[in-house]
N, C-alpha and C. Protein backbone atom coordinates (compact mmCIF):
# COMPACT_ATOMS: atom_id res chain seq x y z
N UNK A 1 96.62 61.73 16.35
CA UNK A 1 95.53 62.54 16.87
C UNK A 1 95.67 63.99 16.41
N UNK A 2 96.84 64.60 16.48
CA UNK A 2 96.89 65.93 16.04
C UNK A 2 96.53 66.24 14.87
N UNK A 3 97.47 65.80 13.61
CA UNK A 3 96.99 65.25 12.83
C UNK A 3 95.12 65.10 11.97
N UNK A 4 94.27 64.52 12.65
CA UNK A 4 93.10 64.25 12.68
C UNK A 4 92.69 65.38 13.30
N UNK A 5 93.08 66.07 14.20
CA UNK A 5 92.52 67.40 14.54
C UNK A 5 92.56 68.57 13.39
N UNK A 6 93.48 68.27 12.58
CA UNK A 6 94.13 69.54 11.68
C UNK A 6 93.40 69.17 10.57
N UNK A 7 92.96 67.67 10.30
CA UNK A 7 91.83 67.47 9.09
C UNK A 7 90.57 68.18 9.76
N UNK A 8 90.60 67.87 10.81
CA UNK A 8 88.78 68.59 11.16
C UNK A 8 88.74 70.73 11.05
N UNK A 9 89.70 70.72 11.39
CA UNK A 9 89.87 71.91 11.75
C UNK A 9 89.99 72.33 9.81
N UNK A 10 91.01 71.88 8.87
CA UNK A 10 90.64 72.42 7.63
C UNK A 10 89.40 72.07 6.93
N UNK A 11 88.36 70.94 7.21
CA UNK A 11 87.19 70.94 7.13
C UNK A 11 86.07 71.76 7.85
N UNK A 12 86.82 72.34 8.65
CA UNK A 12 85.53 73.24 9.11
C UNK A 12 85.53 74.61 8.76
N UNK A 13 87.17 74.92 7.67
CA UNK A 13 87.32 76.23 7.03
C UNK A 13 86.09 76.38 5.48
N UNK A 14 86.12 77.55 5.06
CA UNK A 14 85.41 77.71 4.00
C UNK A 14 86.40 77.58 2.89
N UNK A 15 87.74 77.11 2.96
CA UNK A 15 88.34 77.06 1.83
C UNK A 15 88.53 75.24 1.44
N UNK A 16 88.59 75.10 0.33
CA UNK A 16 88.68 73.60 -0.41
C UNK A 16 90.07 72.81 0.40
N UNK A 17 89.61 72.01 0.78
CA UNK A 17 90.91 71.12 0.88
C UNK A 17 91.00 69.57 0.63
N UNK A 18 91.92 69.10 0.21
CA UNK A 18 92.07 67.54 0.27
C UNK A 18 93.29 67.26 0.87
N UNK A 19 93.11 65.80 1.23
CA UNK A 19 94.59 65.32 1.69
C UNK A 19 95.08 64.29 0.49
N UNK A 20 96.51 65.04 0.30
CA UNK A 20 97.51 63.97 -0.49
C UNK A 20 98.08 63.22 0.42
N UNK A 21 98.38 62.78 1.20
CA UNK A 21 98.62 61.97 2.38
C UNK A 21 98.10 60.60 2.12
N UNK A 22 97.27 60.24 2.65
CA UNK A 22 96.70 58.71 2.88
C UNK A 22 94.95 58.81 2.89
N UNK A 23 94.51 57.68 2.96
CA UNK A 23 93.13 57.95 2.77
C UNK A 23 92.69 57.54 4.63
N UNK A 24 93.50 57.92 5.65
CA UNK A 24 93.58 57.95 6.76
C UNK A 24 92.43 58.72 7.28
N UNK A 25 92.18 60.18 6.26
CA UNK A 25 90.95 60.93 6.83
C UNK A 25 90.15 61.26 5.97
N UNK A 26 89.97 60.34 4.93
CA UNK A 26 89.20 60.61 4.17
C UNK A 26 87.52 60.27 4.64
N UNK A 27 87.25 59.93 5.44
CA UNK A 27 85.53 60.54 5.92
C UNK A 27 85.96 62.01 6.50
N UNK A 28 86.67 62.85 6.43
CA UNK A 28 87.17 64.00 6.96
C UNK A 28 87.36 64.67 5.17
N UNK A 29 88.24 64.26 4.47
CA UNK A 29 88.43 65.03 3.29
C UNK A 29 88.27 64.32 2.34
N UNK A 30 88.38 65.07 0.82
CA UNK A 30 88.65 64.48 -0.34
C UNK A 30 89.69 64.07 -0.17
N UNK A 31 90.26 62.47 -1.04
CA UNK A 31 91.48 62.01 -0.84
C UNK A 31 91.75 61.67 -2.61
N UNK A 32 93.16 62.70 -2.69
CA UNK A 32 94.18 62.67 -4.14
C UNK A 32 94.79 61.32 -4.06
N UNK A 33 95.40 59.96 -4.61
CA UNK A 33 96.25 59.27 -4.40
C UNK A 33 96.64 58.75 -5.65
N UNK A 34 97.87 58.62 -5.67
CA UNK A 34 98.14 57.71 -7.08
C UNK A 34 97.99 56.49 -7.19
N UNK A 35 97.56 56.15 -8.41
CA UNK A 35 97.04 54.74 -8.60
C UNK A 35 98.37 53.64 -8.13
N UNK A 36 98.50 53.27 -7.32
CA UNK A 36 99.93 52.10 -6.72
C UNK A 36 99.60 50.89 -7.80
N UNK A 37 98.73 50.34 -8.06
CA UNK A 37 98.50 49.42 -8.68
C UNK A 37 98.90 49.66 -10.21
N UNK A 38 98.78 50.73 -11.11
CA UNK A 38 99.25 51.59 -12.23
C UNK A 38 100.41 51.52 -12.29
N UNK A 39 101.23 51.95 -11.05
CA UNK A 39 102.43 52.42 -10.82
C UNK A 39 103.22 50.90 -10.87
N UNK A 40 103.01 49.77 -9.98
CA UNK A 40 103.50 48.80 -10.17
C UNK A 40 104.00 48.19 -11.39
N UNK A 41 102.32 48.06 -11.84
CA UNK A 41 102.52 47.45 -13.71
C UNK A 41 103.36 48.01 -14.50
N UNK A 42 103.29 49.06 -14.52
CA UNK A 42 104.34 50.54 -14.93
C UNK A 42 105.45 49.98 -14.99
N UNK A 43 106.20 50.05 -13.86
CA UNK A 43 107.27 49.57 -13.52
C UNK A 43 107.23 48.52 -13.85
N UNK A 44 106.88 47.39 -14.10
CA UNK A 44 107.37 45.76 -14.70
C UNK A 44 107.17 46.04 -16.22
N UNK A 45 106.37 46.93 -17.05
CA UNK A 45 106.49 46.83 -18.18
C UNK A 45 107.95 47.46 -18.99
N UNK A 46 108.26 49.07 -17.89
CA UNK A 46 109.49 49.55 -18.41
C UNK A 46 110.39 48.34 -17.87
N UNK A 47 110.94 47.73 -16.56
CA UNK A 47 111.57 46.94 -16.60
C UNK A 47 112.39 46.21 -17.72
N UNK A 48 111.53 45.26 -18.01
CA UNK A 48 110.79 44.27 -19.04
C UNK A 48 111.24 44.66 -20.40
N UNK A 49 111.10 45.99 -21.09
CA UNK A 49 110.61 46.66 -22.08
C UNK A 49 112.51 46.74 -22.35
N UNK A 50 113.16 47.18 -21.39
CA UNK A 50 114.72 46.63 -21.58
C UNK A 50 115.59 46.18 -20.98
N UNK A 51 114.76 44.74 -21.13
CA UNK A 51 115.13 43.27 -21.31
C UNK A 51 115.92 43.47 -19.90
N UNK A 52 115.59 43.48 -18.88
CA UNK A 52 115.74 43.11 -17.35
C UNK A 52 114.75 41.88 -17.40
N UNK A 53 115.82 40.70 -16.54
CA UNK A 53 114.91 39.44 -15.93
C UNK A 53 115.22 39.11 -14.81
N UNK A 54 116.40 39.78 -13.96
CA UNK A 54 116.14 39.21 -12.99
C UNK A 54 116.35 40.58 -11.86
N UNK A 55 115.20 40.56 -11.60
CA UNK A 55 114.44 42.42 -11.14
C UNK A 55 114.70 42.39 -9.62
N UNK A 56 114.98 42.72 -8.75
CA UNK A 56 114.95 43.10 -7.06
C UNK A 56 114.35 43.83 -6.24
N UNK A 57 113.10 43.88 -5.43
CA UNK A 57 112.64 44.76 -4.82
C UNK A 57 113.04 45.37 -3.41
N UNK A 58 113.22 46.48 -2.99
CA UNK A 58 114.18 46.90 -1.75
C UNK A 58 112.17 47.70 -1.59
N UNK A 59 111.44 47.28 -0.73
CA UNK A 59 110.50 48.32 -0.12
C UNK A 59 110.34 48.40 1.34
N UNK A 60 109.00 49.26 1.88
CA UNK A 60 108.71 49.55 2.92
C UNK A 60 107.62 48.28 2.83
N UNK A 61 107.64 47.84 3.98
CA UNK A 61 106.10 46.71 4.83
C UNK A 61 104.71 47.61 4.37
N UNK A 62 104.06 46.93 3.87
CA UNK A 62 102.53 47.35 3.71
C UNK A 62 102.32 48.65 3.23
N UNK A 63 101.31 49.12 2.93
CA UNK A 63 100.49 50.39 2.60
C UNK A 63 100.57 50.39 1.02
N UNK A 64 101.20 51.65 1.07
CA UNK A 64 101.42 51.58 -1.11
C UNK A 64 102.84 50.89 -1.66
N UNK A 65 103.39 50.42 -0.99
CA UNK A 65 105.09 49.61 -1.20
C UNK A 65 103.98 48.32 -1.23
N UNK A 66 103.61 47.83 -0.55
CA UNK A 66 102.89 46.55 -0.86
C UNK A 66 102.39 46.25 -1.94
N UNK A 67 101.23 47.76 -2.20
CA UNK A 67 100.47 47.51 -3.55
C UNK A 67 101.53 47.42 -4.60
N UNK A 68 102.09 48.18 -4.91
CA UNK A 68 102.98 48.09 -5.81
C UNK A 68 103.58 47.28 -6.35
N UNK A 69 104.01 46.69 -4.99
CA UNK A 69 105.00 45.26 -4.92
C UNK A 69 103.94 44.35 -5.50
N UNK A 70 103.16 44.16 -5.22
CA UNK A 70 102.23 43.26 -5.67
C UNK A 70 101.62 43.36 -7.39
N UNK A 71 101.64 44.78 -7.74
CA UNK A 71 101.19 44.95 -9.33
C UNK A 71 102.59 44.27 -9.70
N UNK A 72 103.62 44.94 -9.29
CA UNK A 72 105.29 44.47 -10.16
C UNK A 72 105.30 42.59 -9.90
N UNK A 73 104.86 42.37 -9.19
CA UNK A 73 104.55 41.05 -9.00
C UNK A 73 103.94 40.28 -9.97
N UNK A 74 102.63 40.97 -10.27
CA UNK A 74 101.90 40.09 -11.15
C UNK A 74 102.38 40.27 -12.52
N UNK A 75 102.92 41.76 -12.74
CA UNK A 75 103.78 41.96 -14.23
C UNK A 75 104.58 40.73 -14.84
N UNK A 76 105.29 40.71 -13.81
CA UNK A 76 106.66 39.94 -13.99
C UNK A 76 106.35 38.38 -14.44
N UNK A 77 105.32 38.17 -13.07
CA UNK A 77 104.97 36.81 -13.30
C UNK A 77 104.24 36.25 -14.59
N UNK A 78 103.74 37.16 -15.49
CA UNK A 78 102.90 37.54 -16.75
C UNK A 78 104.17 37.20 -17.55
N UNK A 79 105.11 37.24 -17.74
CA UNK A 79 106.68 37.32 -18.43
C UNK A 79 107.61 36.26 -17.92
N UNK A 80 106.92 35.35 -16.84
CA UNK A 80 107.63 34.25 -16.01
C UNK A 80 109.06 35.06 -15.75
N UNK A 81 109.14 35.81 -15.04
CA UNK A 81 110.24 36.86 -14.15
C UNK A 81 109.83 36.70 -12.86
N UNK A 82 110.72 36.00 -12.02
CA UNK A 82 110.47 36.02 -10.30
C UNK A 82 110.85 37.31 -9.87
N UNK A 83 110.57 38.19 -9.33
CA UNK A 83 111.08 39.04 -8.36
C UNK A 83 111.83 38.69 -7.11
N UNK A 84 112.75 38.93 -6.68
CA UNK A 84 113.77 38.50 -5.73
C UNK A 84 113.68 39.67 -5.09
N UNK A 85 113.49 39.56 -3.82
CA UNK A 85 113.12 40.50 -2.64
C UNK A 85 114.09 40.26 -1.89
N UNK A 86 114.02 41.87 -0.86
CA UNK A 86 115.13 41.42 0.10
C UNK A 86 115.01 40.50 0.92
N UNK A 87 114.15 39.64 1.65
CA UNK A 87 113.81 38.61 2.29
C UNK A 87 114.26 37.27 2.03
N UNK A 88 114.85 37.45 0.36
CA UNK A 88 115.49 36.01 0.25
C UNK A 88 116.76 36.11 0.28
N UNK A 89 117.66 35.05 0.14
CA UNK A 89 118.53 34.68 0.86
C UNK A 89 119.67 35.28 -0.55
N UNK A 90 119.06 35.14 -1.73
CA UNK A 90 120.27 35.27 -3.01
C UNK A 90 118.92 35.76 -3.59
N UNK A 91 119.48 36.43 -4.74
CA UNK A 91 120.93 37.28 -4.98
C UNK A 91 120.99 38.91 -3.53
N UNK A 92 122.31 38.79 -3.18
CA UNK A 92 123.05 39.70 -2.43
C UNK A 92 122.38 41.12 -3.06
N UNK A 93 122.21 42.07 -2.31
CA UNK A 93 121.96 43.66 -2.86
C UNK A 93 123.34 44.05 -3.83
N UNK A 94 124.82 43.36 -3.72
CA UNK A 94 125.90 43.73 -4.52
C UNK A 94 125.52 42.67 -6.13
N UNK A 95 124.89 41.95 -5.78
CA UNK A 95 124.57 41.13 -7.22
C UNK A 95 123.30 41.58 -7.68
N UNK A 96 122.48 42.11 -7.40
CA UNK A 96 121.57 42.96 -7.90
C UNK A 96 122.67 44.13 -8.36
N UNK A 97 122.70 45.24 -7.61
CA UNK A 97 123.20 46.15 -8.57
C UNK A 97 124.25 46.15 -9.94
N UNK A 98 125.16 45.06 -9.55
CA UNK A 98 126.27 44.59 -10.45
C UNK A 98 125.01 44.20 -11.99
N UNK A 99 124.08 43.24 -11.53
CA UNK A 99 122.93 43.00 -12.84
C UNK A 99 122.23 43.71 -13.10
N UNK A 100 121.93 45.06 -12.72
CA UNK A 100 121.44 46.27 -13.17
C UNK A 100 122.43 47.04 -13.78
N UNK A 101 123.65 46.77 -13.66
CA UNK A 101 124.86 48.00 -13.90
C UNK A 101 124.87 47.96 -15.53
């Protein structure tokens, strides 16, 4: 709520504002965001590009960790590369890093 008060309140100034934040108040402001979906693919092509196959994702639940997760998702799967998340059971976070090392 405060928050949402402080978007109304810099919308009701005469100076320009947007939020880099979230698109939370965007019927309140212009909203900046980086493309998550860009960013994903991104990431599975550098991956990929040297010769990583078996990739690990450590994120946050939903919002732009999702999207992301989901572009690096479809990358990979484009290259038949599973992504192994923390939710499964193997490989260990010490066998990920050891196959990144």
């Amino acid at each position: 709520l405060a928050r949402r008060k402080s978007a109304l309140t810099m919308r009701r100034t005469a100076r320009p504002a947007v939020s880099l934040v979230s698109d939370e108040f965007a019927d309140l402001l212009p909203t900046v965001r980086p493309d998550d979906h860009a960013a994903g693919r991104l990431a599975g092509e550098e991956l990929l590009s040297l010769g990583f196959r078996r990739i690990g994702w450590f994120g946050v639940e939903g919002g732009w960790s999702a999207r992301r997760r989901a572009a690096l998702t479809e990358r990979l799967a484009e290259a038949d590369v599973p992504l192994w998340t923390a939710a499964r059971a193997e490989p260990t976070w010490i066998e990920l890093v050891e196959i990144g090392s």
